[in-house]
Protein backbone atom coordinates (compact mmCIF):
# COMPACT_ATOMS: atom_id res chain seq x y z
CA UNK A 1 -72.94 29.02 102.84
CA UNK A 2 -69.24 28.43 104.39
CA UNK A 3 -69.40 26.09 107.14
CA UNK A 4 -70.90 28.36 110.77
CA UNK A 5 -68.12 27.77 113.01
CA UNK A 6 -65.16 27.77 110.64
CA UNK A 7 -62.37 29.69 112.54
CA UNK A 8 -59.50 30.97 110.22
CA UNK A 9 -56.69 29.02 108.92
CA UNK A 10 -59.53 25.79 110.08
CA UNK A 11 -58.80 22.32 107.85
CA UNK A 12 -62.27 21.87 106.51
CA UNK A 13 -63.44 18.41 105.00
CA UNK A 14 -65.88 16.79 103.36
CA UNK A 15 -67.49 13.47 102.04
CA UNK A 16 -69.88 13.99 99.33
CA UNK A 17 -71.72 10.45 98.36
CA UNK A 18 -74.32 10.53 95.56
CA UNK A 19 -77.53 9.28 97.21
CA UNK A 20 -78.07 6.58 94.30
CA UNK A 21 -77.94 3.67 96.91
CA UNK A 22 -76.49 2.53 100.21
CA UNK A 23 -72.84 3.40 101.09
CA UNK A 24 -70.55 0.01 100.06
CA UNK A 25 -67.37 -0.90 100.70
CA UNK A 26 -65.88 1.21 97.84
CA UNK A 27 -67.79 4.45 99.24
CA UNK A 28 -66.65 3.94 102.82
CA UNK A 29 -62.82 3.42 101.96
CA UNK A 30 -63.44 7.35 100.62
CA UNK A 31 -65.44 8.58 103.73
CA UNK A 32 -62.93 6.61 106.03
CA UNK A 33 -60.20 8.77 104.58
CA UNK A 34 -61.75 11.75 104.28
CA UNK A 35 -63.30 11.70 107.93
CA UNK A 36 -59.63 10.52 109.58
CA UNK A 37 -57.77 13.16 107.35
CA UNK A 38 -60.58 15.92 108.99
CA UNK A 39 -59.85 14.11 112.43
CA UNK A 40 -55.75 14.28 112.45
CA UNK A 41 -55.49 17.61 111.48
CA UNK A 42 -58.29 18.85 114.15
CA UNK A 43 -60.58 20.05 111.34
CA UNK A 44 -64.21 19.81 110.57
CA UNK A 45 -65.69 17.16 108.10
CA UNK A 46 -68.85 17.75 106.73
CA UNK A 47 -71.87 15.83 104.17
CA UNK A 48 -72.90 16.66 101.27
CA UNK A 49 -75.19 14.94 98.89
CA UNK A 50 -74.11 15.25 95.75
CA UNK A 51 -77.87 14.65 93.89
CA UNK A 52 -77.24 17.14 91.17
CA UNK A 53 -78.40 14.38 88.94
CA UNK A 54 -82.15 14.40 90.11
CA UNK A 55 -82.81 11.57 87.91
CA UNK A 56 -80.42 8.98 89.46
CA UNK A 57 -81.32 10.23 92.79
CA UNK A 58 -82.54 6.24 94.67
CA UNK A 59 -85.94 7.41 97.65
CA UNK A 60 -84.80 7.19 101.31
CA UNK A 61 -80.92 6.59 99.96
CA UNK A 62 -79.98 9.82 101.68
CA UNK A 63 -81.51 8.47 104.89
CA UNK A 64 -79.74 5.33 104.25
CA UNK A 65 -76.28 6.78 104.05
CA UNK A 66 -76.80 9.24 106.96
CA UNK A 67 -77.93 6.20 109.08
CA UNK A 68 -75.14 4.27 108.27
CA UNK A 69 -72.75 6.74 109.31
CA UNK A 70 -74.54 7.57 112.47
CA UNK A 71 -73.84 3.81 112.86
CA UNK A 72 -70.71 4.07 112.15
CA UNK A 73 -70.04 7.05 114.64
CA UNK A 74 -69.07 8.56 111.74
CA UNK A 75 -70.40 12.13 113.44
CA UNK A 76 -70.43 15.18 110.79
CA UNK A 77 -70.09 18.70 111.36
CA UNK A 78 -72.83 21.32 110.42
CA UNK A 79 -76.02 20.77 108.50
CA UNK A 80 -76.01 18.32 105.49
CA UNK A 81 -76.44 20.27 102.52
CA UNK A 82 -78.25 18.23 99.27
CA UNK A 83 -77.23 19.55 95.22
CA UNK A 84 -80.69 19.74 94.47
CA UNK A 85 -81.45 22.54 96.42
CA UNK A 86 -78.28 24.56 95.20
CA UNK A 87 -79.30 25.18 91.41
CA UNK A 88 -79.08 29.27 92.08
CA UNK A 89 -75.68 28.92 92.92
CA UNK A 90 -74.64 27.44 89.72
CA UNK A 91 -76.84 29.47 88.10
CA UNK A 92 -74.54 32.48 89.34
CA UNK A 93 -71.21 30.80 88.30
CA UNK A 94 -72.43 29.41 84.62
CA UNK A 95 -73.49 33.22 84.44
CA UNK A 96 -70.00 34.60 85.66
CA UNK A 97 -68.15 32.88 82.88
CA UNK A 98 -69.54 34.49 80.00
CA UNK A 99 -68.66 33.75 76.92
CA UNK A 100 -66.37 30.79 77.78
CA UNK A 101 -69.12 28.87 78.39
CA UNK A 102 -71.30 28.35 75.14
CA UNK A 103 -74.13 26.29 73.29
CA UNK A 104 -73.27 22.85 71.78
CA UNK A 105 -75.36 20.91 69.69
CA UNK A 106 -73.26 17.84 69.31
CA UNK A 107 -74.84 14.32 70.07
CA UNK A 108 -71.92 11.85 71.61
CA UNK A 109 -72.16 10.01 69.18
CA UNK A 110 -70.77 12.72 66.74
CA UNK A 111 -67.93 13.20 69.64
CA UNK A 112 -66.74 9.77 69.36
CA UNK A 113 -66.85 9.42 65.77
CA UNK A 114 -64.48 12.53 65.69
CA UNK A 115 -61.39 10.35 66.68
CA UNK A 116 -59.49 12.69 68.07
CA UNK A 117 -58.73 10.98 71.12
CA UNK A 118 -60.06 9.34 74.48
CA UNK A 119 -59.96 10.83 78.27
CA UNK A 120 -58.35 9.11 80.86
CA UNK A 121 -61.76 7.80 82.19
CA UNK A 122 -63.03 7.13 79.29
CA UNK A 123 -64.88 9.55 77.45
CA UNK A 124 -64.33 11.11 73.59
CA UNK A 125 -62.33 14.01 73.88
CA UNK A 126 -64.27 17.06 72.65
CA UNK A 127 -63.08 18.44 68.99
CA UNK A 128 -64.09 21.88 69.42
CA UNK A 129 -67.05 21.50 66.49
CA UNK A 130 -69.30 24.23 67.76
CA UNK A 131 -66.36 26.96 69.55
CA UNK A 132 -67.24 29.46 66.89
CA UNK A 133 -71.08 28.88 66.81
CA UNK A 134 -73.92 26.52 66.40
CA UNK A 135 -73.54 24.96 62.89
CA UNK A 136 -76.40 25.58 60.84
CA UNK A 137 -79.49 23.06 61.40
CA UNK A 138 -77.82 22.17 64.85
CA UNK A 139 -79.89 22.65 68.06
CA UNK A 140 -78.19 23.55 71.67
CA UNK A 141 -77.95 20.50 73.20
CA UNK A 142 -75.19 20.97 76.11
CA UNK A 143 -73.48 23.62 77.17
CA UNK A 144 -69.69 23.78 77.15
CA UNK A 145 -66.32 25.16 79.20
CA UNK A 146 -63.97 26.51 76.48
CA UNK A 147 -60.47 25.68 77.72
CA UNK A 148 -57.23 27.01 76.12
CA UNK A 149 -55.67 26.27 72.94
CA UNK A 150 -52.58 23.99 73.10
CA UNK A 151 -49.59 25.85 74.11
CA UNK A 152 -51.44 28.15 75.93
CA UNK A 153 -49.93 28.75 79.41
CA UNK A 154 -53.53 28.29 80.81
CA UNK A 155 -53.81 25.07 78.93
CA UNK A 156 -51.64 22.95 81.21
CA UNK A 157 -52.96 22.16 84.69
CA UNK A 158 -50.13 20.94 87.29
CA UNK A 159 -51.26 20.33 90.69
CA UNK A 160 -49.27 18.48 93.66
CA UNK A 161 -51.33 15.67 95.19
CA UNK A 162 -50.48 14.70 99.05
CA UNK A 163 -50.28 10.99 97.90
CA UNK A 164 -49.85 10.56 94.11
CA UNK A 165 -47.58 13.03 93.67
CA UNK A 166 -46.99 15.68 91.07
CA UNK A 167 -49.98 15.49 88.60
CA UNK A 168 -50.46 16.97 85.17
CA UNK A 169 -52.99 17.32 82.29
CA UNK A 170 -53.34 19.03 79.30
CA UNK A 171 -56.88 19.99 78.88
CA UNK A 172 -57.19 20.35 75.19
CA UNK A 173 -55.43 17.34 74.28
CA UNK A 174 -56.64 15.48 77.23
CA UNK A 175 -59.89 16.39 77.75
CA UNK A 176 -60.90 19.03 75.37
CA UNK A 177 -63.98 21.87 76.45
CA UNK A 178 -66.03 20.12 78.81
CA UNK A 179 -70.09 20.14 79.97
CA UNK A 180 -70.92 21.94 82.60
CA UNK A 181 -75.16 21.47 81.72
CA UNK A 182 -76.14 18.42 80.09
CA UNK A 183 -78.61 18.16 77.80
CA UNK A 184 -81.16 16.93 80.12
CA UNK A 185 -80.67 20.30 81.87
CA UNK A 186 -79.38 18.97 84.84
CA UNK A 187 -75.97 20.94 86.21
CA UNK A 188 -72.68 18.92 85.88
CA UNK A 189 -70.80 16.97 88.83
CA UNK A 190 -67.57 19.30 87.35
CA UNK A 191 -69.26 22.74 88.01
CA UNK A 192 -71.63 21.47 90.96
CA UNK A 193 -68.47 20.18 93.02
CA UNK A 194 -66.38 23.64 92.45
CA UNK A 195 -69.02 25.70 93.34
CA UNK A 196 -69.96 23.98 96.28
CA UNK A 197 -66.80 23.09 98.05
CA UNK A 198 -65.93 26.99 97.66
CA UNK A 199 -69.13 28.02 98.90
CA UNK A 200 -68.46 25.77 101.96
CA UNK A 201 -65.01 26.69 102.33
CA UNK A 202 -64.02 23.54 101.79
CA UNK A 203 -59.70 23.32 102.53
CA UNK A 204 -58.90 19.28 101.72
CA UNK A 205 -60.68 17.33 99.69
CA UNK A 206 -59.72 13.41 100.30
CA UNK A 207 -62.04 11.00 98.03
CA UNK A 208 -61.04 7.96 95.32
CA UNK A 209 -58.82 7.94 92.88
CA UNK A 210 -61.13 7.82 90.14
CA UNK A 211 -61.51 11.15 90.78
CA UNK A 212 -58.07 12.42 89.70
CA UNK A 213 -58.42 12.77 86.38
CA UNK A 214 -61.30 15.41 87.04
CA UNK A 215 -59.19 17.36 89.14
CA UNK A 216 -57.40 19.38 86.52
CA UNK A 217 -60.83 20.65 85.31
CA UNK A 218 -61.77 21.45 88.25
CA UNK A 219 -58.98 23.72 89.18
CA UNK A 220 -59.14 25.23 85.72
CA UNK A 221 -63.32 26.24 86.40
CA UNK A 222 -61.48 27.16 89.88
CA UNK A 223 -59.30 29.80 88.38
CA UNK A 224 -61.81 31.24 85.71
CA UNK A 225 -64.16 31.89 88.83
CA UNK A 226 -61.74 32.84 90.40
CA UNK A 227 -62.37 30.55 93.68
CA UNK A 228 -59.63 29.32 95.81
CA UNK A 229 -57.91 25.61 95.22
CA UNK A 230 -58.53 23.33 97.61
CA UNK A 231 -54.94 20.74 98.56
CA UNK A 232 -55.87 17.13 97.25
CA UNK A 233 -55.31 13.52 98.38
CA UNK A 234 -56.67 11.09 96.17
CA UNK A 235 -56.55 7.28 97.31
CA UNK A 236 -56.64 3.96 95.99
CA UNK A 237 -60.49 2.50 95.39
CA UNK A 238 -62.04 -0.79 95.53
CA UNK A 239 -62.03 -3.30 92.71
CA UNK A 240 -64.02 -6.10 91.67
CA UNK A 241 -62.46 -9.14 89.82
CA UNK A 242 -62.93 -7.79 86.51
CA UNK A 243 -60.67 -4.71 87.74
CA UNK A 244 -63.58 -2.02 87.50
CA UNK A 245 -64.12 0.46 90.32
CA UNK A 246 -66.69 -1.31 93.05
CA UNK A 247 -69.78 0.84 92.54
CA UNK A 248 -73.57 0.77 92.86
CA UNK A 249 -73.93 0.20 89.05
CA UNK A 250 -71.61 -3.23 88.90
CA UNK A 251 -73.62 -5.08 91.98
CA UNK A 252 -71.31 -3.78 95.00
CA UNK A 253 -73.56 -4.82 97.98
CA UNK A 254 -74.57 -2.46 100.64
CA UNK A 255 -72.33 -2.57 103.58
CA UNK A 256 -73.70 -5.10 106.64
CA UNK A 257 -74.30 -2.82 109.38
CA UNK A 258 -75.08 -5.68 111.55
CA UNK A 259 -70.66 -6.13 111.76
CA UNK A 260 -70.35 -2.87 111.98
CA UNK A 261 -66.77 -3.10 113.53
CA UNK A 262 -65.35 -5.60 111.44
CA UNK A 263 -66.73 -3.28 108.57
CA UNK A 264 -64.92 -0.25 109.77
CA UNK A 265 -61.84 -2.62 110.35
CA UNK A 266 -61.85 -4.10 106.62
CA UNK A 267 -62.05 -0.49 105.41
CA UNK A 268 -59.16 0.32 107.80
CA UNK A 269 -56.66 -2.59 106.21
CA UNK A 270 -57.39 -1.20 102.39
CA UNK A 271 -56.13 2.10 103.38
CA UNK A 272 -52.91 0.30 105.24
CA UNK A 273 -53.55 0.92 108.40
CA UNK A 274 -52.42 -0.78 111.04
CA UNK A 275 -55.08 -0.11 114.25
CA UNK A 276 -54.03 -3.19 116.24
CA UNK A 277 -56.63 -5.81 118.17
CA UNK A 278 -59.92 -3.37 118.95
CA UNK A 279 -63.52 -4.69 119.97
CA UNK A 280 -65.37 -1.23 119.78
CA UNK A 281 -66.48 1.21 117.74
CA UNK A 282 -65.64 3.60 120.54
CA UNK A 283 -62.27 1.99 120.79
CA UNK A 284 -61.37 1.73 117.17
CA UNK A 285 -61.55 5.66 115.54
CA UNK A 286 -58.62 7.39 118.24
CA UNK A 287 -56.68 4.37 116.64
CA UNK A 288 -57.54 4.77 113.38
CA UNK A 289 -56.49 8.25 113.32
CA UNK A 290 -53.40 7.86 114.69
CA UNK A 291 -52.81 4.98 112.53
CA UNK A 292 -53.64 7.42 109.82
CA UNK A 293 -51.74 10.30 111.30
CA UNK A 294 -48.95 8.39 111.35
CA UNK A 295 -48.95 6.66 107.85
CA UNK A 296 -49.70 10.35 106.28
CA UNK A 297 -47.31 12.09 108.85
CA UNK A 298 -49.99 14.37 109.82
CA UNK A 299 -48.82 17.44 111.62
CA UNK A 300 -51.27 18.52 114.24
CA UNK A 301 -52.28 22.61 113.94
CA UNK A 302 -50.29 24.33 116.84
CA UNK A 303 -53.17 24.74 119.87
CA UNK A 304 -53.01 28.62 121.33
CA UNK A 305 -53.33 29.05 124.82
């Protein structure tokens, strides 16, 4: 359900961790942004656990990130809402697409033995084998998004993101029809994350640049549901020395919650903000966020009297 005390025309946030460990470094450069972002424009910023993928889901990591925010004084807005009790809801949308979204039998390693080209973030872009059917012999494995052919006005997504600019993507050359349930049966991050942040009435979204190449697809499933775009800031993540995005699944360590300042302030100087000698908690978010309002030239919403 849309967030209880939106008011209208409200900026309306989020941070939406995957409860597959403790927050890191990498994860609390995104909810830094995304909370300060919520915080200059006088908006709300809720949590969401994004644990659509049951399977991956770490016990007590929820609790883990929802403490270490609390110790942050990271405070959210609203109830925290959790994927895995939101399946109906997808349900609904798969259903409301209709015949765009069909069966696919295809292993990956059929998809990547097709050649026809590789995704910005990695993956085999689709070649469209089972569009007109299941071939014979072939089980449903997936289910698929059928996007426009090329040249199709549809086809190309342009959206304007608040720091990297004008962004573009042609979907079938670039990504090709995409999974929205896997073959596990588990809903995918793609539909899960359009659904909800509609159904929230989610405004911004501010999260990691490893994001941005799923943007386009979103705002294509966006359109064909006919839900409304949210405005986008993607920003720079965390690294580790072999350039890969810091993350849970290459050893990033959980942040030390026993430095909890100088934590918050290391987080502060990736984003390039400037906050200025602090020695509290309490003392160091009105700086951050006008640091942040500032360095994004954040207009504050007009207060009636």
């Amino acid at each position: 359900m849309p967030y209880t005390n939106q008011r209208a025309g409200q900026y309306i946030g989020r941070f939406a961790p995957s409860p597959t460990g403790p927050l890191h470094d990498g994860s609390l450069v995104a909810a830094m942004a995304s909370y300060l972002d919520a915080k200059a424009h006088q908006g709300a910023w809720l949590v969401r656990m994004e644990d659509v993928d049951e399977a991956r889901t770490a016990p007590c990591a929820a609790d883990a990130i929802l403490n270490a925010l609390t110790t942050l004084q990271m405070h959210w807005d609203g109830a925290v809402e959790f994927q895995s009790n939101r399946g109906y809801l997808y349900q609904d949308a798969f259903d409301k697409l209709g015949r765009l979204a069909y069966p696919c039998g295809c292993t990956r390693r059929e998809i990547v033995d097709s050649h026809v080209g590789i995704t910005t973030d990695g993956e085999a872009v689709y070649p469209g084998t089972c569009r007109a059917g299941l071939p014979v012999g072939k089980a449903t494995r997936s289910y698929r998004l059928l996007v426009p052919e090329v040249g199709q006005p549809a086809e190309l997504i342009r959206f304007e993101d608040r720091l990297q600019g004008l962004i573009q993507q042609h979907l079938a050359i670039e990504v090709g029809d995409f999974v929205l349930k896997r073959v596990d049966g588990f809903w995918t991050y793609q539909l899960a994350v359009v659904v909800d942040d509609a159904a929230q009435g989610i405004t911004h979204v501010v999260r990691g640049t490893d994001l941005l190449d799923s943007t386009a697809r979103q705002i294509y499933l966006q359109r064909q549901l006919h839900l409304p775009t949210p405005v986008y800031l993607h920003v720079p993540v965390i690294t580790n020395a072999s350039g890969e995005k810091l993350s849970k699944q290459n050893g990033a360590q959980p942040l030390d919650l026993t430095q909890a300042l100088q934590t918050l302030i290391k987080a502060a100087w990736f984003l390039g903000l400037e906050i200025g000698y602090v020695t509290s908690i309490e003392a160091f978010w009105p700086l951050a966020v006008a640091a942040w309002e500032n360095q994004r030239r954040v207009e504050r919403p007009i207060q009636l009297q």
